[in-house]
C-alpha atoms as a PDB file:
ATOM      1  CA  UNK A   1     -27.286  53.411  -5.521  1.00  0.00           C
ATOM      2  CA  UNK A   2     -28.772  50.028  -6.754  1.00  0.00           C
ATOM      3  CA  UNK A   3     -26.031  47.817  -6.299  1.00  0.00           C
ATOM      4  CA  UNK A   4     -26.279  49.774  -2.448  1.00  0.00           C
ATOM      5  CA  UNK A   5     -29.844  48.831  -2.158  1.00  0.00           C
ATOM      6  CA  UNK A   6     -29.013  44.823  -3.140  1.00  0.00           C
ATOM      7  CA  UNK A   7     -25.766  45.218  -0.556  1.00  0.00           C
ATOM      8  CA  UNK A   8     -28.415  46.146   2.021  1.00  0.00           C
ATOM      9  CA  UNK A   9     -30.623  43.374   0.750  1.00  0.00           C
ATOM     10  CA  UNK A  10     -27.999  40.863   1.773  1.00  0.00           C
ATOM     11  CA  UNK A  11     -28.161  42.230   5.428  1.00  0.00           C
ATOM     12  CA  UNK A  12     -31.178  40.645   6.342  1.00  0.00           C
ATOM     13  CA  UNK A  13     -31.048  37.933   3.662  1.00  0.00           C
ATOM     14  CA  UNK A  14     -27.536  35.844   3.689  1.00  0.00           C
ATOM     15  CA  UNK A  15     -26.619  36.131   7.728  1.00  0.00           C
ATOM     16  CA  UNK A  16     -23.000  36.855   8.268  1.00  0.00           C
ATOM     17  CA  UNK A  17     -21.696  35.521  11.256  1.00  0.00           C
ATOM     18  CA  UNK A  18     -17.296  35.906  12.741  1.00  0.00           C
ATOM     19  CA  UNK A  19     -15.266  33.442  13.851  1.00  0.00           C
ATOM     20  CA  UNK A  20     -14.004  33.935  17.188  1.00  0.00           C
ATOM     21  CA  UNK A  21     -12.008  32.252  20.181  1.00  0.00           C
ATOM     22  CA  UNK A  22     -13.675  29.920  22.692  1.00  0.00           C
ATOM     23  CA  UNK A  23     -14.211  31.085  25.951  1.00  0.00           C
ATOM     24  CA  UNK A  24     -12.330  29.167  28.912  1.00  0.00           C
ATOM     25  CA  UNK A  25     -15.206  27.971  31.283  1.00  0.00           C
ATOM     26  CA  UNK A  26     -16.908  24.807  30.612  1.00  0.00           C
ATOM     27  CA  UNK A  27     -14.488  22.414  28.527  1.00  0.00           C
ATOM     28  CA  UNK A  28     -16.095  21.181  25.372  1.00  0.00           C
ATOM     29  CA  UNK A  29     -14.955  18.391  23.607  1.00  0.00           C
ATOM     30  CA  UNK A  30     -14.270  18.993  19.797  1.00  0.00           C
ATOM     31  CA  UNK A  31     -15.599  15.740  17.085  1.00  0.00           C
ATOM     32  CA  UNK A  32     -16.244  15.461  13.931  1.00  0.00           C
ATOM     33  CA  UNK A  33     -19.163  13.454  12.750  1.00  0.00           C
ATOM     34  CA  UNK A  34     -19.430  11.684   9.533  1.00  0.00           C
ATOM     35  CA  UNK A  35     -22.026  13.293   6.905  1.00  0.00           C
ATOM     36  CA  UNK A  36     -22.008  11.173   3.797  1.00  0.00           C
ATOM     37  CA  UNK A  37     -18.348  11.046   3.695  1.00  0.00           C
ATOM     38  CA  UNK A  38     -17.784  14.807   4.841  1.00  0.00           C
ATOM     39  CA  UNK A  39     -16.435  15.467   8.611  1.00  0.00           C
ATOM     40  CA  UNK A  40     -18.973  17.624  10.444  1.00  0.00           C
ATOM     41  CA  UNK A  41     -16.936  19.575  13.230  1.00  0.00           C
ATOM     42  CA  UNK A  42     -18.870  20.341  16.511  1.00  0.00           C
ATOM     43  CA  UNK A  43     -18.377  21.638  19.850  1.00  0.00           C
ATOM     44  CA  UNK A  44     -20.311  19.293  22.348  1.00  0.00           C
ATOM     45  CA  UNK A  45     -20.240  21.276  25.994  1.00  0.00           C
ATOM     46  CA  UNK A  46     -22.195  19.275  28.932  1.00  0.00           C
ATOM     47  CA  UNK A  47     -24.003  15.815  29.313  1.00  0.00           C
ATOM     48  CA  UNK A  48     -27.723  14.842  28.255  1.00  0.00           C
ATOM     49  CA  UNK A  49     -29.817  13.297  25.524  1.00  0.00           C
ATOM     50  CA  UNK A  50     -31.220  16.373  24.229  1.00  0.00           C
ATOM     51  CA  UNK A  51     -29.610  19.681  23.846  1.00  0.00           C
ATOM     52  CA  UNK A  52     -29.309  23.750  22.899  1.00  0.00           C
ATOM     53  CA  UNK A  53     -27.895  23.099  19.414  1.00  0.00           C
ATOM     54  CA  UNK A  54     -26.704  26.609  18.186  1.00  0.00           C
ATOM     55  CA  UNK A  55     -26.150  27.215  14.025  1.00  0.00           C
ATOM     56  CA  UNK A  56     -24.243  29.810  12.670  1.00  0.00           C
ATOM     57  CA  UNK A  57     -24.771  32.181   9.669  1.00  0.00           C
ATOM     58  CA  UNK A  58     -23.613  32.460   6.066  1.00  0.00           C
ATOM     59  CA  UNK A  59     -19.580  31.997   5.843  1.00  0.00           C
ATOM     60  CA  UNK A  60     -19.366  31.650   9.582  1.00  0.00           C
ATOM     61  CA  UNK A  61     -18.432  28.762  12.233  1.00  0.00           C
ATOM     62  CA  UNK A  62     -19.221  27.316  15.551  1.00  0.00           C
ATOM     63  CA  UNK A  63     -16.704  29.558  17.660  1.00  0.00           C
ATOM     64  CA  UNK A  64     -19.256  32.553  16.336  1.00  0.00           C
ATOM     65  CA  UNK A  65     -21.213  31.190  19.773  1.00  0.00           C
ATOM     66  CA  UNK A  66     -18.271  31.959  22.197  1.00  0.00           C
ATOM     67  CA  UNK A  67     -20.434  33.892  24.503  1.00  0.00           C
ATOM     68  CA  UNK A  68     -23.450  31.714  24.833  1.00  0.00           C
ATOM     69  CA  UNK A  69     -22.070  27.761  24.517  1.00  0.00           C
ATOM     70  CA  UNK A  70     -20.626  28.542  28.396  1.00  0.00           C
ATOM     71  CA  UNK A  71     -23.993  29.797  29.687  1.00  0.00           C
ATOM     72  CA  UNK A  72     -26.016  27.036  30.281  1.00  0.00           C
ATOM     73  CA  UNK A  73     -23.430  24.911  32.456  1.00  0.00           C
ATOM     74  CA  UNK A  74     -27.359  22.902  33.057  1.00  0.00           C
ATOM     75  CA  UNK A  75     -27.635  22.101  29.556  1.00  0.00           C
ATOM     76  CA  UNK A  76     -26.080  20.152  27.130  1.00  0.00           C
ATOM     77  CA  UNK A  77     -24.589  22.388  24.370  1.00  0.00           C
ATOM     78  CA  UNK A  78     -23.596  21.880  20.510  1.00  0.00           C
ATOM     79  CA  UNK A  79     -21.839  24.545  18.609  1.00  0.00           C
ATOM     80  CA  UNK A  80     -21.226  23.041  14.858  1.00  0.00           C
ATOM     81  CA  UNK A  81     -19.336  24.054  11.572  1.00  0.00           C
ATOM     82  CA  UNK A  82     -21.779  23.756   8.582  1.00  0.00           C
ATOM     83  CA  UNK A  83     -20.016  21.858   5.982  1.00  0.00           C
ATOM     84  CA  UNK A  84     -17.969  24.286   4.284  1.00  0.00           C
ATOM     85  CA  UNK A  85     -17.289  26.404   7.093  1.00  0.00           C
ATOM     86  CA  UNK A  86     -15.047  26.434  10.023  1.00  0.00           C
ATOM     87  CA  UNK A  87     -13.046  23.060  10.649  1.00  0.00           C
ATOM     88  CA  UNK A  88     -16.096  21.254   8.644  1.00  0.00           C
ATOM     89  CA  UNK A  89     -14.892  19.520   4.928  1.00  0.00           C
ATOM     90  CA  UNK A  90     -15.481  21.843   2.550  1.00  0.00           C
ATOM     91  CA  UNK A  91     -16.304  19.660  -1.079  1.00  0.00           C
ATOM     92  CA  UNK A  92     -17.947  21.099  -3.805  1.00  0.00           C
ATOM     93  CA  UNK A  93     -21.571  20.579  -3.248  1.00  0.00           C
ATOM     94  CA  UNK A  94     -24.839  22.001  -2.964  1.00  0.00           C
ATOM     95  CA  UNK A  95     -25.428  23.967   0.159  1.00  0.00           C
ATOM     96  CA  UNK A  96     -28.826  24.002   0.426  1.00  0.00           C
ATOM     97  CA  UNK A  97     -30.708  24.541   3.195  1.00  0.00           C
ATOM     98  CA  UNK A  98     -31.853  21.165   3.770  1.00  0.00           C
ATOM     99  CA  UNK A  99     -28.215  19.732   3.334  1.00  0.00           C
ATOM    100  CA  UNK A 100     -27.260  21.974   6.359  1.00  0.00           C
ATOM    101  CA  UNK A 101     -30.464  20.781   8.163  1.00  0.00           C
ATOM    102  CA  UNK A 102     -29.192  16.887   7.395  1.00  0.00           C
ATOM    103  CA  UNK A 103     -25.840  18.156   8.651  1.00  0.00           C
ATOM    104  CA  UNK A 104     -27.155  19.024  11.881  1.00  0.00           C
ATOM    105  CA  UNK A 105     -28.722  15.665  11.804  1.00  0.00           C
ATOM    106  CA  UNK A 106     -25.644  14.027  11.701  1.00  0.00           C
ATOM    107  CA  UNK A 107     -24.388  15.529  14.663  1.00  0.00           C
ATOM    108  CA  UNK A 108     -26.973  14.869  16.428  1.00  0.00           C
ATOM    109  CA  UNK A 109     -27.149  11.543  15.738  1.00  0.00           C
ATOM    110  CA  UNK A 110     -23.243  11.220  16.635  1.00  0.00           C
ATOM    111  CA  UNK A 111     -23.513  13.398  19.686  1.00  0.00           C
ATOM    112  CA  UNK A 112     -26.239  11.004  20.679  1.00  0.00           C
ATOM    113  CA  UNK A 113     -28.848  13.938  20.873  1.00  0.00           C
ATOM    114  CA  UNK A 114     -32.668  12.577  20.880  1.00  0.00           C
ATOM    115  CA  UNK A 115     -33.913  16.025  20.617  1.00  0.00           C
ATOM    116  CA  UNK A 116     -32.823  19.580  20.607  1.00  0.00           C
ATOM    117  CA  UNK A 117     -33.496  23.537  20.487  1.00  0.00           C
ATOM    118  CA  UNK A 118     -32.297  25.092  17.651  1.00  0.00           C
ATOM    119  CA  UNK A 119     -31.058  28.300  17.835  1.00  0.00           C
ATOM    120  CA  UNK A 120     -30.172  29.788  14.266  1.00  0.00           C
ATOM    121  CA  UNK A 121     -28.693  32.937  13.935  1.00  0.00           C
ATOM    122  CA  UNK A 122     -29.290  34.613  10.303  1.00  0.00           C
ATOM    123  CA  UNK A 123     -29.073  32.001   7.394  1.00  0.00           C
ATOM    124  CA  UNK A 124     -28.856  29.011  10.660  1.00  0.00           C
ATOM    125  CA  UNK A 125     -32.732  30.431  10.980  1.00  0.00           C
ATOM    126  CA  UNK A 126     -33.751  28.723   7.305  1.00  0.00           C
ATOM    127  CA  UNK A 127     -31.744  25.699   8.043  1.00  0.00           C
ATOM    128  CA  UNK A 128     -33.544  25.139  11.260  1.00  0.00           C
ATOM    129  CA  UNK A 129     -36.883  25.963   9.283  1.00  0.00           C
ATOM    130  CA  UNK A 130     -35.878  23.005   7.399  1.00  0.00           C
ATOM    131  CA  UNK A 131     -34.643  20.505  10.207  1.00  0.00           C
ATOM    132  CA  UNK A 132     -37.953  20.473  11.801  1.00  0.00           C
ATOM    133  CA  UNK A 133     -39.687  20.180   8.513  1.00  0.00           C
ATOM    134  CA  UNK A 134     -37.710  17.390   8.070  1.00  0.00           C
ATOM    135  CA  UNK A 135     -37.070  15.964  11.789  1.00  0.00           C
ATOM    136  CA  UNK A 136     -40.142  17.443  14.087  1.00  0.00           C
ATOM    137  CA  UNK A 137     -39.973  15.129  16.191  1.00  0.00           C
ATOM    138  CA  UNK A 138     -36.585  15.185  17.052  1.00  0.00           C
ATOM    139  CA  UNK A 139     -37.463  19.296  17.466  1.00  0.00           C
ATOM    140  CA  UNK A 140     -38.468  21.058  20.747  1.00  0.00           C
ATOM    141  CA  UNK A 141     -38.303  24.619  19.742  1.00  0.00           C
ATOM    142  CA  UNK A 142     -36.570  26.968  17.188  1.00  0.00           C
ATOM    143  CA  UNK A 143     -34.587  30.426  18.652  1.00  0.00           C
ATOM    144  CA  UNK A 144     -34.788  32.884  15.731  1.00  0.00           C
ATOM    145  CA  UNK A 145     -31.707  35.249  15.564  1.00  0.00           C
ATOM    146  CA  UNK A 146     -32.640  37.977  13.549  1.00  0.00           C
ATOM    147  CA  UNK A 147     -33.577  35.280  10.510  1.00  0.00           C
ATOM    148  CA  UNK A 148     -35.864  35.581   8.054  1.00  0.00           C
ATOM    149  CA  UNK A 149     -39.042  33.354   7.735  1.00  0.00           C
ATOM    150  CA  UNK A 150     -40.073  35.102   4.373  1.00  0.00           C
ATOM    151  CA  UNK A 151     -38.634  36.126   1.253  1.00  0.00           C
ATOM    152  CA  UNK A 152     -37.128  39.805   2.207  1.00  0.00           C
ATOM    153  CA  UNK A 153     -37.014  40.251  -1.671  1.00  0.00           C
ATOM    154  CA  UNK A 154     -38.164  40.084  -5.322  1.00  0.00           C
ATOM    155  CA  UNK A 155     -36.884  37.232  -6.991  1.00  0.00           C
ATOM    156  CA  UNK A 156     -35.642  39.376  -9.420  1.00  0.00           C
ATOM    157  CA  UNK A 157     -33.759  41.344  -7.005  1.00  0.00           C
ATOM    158  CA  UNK A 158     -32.364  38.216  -5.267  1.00  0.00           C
ATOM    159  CA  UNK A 159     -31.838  37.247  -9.074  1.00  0.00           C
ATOM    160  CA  UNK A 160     -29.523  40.489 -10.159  1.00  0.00           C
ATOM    161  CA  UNK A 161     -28.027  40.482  -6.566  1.00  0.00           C
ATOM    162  CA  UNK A 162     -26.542  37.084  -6.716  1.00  0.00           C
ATOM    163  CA  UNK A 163     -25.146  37.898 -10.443  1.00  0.00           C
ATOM    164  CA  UNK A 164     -23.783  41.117  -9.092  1.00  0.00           C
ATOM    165  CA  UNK A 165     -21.420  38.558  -6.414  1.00  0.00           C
ATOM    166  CA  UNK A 166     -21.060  35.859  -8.547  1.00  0.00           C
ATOM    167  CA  UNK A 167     -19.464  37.939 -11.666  1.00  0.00           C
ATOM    168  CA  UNK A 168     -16.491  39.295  -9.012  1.00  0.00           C
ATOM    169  CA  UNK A 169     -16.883  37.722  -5.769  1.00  0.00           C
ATOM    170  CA  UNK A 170     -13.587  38.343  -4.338  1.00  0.00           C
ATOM    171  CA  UNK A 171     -13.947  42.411  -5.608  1.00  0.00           C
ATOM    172  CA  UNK A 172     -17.766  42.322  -4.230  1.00  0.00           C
ATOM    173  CA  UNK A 173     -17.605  40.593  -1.378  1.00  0.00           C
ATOM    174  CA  UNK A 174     -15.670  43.158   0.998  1.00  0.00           C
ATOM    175  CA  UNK A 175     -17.485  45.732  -0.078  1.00  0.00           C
ATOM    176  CA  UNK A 176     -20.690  43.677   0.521  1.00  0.00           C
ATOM    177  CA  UNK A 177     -19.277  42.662   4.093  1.00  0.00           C
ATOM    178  CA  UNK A 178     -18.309  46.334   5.206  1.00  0.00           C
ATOM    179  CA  UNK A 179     -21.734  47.223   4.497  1.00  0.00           C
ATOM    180  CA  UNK A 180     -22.923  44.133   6.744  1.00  0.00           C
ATOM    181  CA  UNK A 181     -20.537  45.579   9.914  1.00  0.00           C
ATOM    182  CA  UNK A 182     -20.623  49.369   9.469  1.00  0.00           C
ATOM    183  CA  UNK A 183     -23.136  49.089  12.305  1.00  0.00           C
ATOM    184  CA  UNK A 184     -20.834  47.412  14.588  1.00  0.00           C
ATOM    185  CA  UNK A 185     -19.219  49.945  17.034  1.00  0.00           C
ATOM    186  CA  UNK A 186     -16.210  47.602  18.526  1.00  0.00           C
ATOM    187  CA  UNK A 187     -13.848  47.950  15.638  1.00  0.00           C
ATOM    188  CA  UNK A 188     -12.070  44.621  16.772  1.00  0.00           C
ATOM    189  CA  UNK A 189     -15.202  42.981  16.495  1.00  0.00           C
ATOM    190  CA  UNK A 190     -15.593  44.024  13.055  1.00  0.00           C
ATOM    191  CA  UNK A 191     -12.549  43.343  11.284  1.00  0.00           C
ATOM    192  CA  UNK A 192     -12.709  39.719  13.177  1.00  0.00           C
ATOM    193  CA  UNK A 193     -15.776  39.650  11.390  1.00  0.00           C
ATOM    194  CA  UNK A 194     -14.603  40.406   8.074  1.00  0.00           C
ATOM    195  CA  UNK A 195     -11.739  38.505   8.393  1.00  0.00           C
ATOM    196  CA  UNK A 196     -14.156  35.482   9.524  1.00  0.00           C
ATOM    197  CA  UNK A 197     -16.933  36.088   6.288  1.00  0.00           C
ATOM    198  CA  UNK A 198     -13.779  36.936   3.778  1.00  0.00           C
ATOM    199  CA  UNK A 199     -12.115  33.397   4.706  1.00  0.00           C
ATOM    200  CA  UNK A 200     -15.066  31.119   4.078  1.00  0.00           C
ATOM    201  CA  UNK A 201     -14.369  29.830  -0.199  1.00  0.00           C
ATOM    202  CA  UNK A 202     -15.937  31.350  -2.724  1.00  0.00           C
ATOM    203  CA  UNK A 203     -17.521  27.946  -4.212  1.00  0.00           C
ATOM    204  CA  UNK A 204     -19.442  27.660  -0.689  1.00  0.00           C
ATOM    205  CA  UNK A 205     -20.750  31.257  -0.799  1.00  0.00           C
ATOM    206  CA  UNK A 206     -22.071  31.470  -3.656  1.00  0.00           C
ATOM    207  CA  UNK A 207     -23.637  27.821  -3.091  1.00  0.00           C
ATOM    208  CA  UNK A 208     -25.267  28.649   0.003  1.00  0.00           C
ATOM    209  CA  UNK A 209     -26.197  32.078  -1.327  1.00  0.00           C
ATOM    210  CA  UNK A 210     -28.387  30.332  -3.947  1.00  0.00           C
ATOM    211  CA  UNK A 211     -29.884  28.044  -1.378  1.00  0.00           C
ATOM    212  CA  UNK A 212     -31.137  31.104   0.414  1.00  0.00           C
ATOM    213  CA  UNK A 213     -32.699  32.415  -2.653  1.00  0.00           C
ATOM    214  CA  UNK A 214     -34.613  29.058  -3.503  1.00  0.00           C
ATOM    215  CA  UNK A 215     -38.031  29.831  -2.987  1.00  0.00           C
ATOM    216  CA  UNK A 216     -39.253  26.237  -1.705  1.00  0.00           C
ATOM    217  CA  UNK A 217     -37.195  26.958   1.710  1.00  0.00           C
ATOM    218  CA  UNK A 218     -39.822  29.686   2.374  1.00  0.00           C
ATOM    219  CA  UNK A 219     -44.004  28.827   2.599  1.00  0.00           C
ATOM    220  CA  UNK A 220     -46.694  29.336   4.931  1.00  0.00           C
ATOM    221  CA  UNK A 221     -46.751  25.906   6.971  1.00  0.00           C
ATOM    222  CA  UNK A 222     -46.895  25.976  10.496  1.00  0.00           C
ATOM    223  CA  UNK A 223     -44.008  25.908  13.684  1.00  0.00           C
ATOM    224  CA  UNK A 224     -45.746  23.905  16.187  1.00  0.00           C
ATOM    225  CA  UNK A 225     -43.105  24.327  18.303  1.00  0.00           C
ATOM    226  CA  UNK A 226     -42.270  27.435  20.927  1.00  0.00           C
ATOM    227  CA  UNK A 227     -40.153  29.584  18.784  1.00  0.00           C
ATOM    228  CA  UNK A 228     -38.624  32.532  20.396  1.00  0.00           C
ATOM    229  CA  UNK A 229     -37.337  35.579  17.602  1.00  0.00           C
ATOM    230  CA  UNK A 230     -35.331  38.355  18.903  1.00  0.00           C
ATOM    231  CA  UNK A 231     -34.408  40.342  15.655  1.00  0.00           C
ATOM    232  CA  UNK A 232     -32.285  44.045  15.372  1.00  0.00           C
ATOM    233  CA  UNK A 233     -34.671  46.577  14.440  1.00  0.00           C
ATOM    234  CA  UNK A 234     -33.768  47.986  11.058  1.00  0.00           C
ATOM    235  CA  UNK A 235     -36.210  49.502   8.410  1.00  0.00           C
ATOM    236  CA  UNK A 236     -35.832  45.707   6.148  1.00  0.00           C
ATOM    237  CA  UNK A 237     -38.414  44.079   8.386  1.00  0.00           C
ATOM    238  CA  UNK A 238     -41.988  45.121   7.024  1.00  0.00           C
ATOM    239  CA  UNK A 239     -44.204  46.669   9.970  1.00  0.00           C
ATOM    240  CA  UNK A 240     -46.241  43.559   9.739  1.00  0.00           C
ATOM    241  CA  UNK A 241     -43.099  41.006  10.731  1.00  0.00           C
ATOM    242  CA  UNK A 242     -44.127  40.188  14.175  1.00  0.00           C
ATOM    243  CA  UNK A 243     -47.843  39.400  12.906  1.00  0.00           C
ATOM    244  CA  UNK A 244     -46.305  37.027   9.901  1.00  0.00           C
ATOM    245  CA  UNK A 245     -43.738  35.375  12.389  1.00  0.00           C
ATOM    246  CA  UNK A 246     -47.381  34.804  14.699  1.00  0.00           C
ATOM    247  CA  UNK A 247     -48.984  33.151  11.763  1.00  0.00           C
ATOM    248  CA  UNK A 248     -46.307  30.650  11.340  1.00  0.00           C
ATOM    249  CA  UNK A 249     -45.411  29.836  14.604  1.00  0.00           C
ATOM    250  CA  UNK A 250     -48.728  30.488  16.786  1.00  0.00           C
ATOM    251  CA  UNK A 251     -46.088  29.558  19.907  1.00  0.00           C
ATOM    252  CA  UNK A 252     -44.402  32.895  19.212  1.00  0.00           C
ATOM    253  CA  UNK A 253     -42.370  35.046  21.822  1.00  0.00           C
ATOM    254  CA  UNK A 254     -41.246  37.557  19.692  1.00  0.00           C
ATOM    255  CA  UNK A 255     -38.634  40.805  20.459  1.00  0.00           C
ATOM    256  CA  UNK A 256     -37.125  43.466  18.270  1.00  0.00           C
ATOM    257  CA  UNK A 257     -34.177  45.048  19.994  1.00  0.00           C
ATOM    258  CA  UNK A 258     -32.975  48.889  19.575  1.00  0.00           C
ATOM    259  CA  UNK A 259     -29.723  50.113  19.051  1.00  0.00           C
ATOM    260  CA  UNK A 260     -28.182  46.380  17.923  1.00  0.00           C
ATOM    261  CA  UNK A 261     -26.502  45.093  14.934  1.00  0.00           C
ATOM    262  CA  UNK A 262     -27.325  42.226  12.597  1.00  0.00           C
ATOM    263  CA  UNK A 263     -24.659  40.499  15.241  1.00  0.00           C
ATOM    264  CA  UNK A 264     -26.649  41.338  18.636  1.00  0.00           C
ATOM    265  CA  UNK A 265     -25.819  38.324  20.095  1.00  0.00           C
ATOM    266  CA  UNK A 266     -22.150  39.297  20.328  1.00  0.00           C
ATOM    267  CA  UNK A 267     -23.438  42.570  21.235  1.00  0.00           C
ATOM    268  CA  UNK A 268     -25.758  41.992  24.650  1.00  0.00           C
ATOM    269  CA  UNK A 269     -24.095  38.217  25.129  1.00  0.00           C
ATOM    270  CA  UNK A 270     -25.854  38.880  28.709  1.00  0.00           C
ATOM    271  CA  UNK A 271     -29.102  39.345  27.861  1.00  0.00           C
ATOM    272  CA  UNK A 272     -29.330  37.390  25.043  1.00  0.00           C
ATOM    273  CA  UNK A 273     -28.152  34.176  26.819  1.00  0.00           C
ATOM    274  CA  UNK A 274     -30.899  35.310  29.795  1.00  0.00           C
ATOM    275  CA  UNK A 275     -33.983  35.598  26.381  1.00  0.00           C
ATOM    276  CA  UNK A 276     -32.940  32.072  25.450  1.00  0.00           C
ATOM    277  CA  UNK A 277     -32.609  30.910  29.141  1.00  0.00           C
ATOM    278  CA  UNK A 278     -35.813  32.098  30.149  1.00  0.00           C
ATOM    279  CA  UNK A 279     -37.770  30.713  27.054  1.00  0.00           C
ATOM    280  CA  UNK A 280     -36.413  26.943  27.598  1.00  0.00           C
ATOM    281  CA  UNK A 281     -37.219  27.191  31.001  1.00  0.00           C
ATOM    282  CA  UNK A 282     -40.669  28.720  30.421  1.00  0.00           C
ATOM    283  CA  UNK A 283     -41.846  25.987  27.686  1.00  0.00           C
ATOM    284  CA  UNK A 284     -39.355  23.342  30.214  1.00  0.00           C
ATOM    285  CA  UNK A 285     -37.904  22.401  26.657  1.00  0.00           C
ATOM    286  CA  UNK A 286     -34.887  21.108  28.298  1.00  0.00           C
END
């Protein structure tokens, strides 16, 4: 039942994300961008200097956002790989969150994006946390998709949980990812997202894994941006998560949606791409 409990934990904490096909509307081109030596893949849809920038989760890739990078033909688009996921390099390295945030940099800077909303589903919701720590000016607003902005555990859980994956990773981690998807009705979609999660190497997992669980990623300074956070409601988020999210981002339109998954976007592509439509044209972000 404990080693159920941390399973859980990792719901709401590490942010699994599928790899999927692209949809056929609006051709995107597909470059790589040069990180330090390792090739950053991206999806650029659309023309402009700034830009909807979308990051995937934990062990996940840019096709993950096959439903939304066709939905704002208005808008430029850019769907990355992390390094380490996807068509990205995959070295050994520390994936912290602020080496994804420099990623994202990097294709911004060869996309020749000024400026951009983030929108980071899961663990992409810590790694934009950290871009506009790093980059706020180059920041015009952060989409939270059901991320965390707090520790959703003890250290000492996180601690035990990441010793329970890292002593058998390739027995643990299916049983940890059919406990992620045993919400997910479509049965397709679920075993693309296991296959998706279960392809991603072990040496990045576990890397990123510990990057989530550093404790300097999370801290009470200020968004002072418009941040939009639609999260799945599920009994992980304390009662008081909407009033936290308020105190660090003051600019906060914030939505919990019923009967949803940890994957919602995939879920209600529709209305999701309308949430994130409506709050870039309400702030006119883009």
């Amino acid at each position: 039942m404990r080693r159920l409990n941390f399973v859980w934990l990792l719901i709401v904490l590490c942010f699994a994300v599928p790899a999927f096909a692209q949809t056929e509307n609006q051709a995107s081109k597909s470059k790589f961008a040069d990180f330090g030596g390792v090739k950053v893949h991206y999806n650029d849809f659309g023309k402009g200097k700034n830009a909807l920038v979308f990051i995937h989760g934990w062990t996940c890739n840019a096709d993950f956002w096959r439903q939304s990078v066709n939905a704002f033909p208005n808008y430029r688009v850019i769907a990355l790989d992390l390094p380490g996921h996807g068509m990205s390099d995959k070295p050994q390295a520390n994936y912290s969150m602020e080496y994804f945030a420099k990623a994202v940099e990097a294709v911004m800077k060869d996309a020749g994006i000024k400026k951009a909303v983030l929108v980071g589903h899961s663990m992409g919701t810590p790694v934009a946390r950290q871009f506009y720590r790093l980059y706020p000016e180059k920041t015009l607003g952060l989409v939270i998709v059901d991320g965390a902005l707090r520790p959703l555990s003890t250290k000492e859980q996180e601690r035990q949980f990441i010793a329970f994956l890292r002593a058998d990773y390739k027995a643990s981690a299916p049983k940890m990812v059919d406990a992620i998807t045993q919400n997910v009705s479509d049965e397709k979609l679920k075993q693309e997202i296991r296959a998706a999660m279960l392809a991603t190497p072990e040496h990045v997992a576990l890397s990123a894994m510990d990057g989530m669980a550093d404790e300097k990623i999370w801290g009470s300074d200020k968004i002072n941006v418009p941040v939009l956070a639609i999260l799945a409601e599920s009994p992980y988020w304390k009662p008081d998560t909407a009033d936290f999210y308020r105190s660090i981002a003051p600019n906060l339109d914030f939505r919990m949606w019923q009967g949803v998954s940890h994957f919602l976007m995939m879920e209600r592509p529709q209305v999701f791409n309308q949430s994130v439509r409506f709050f870039v044209e309400k702030n006119n972000l883009l």
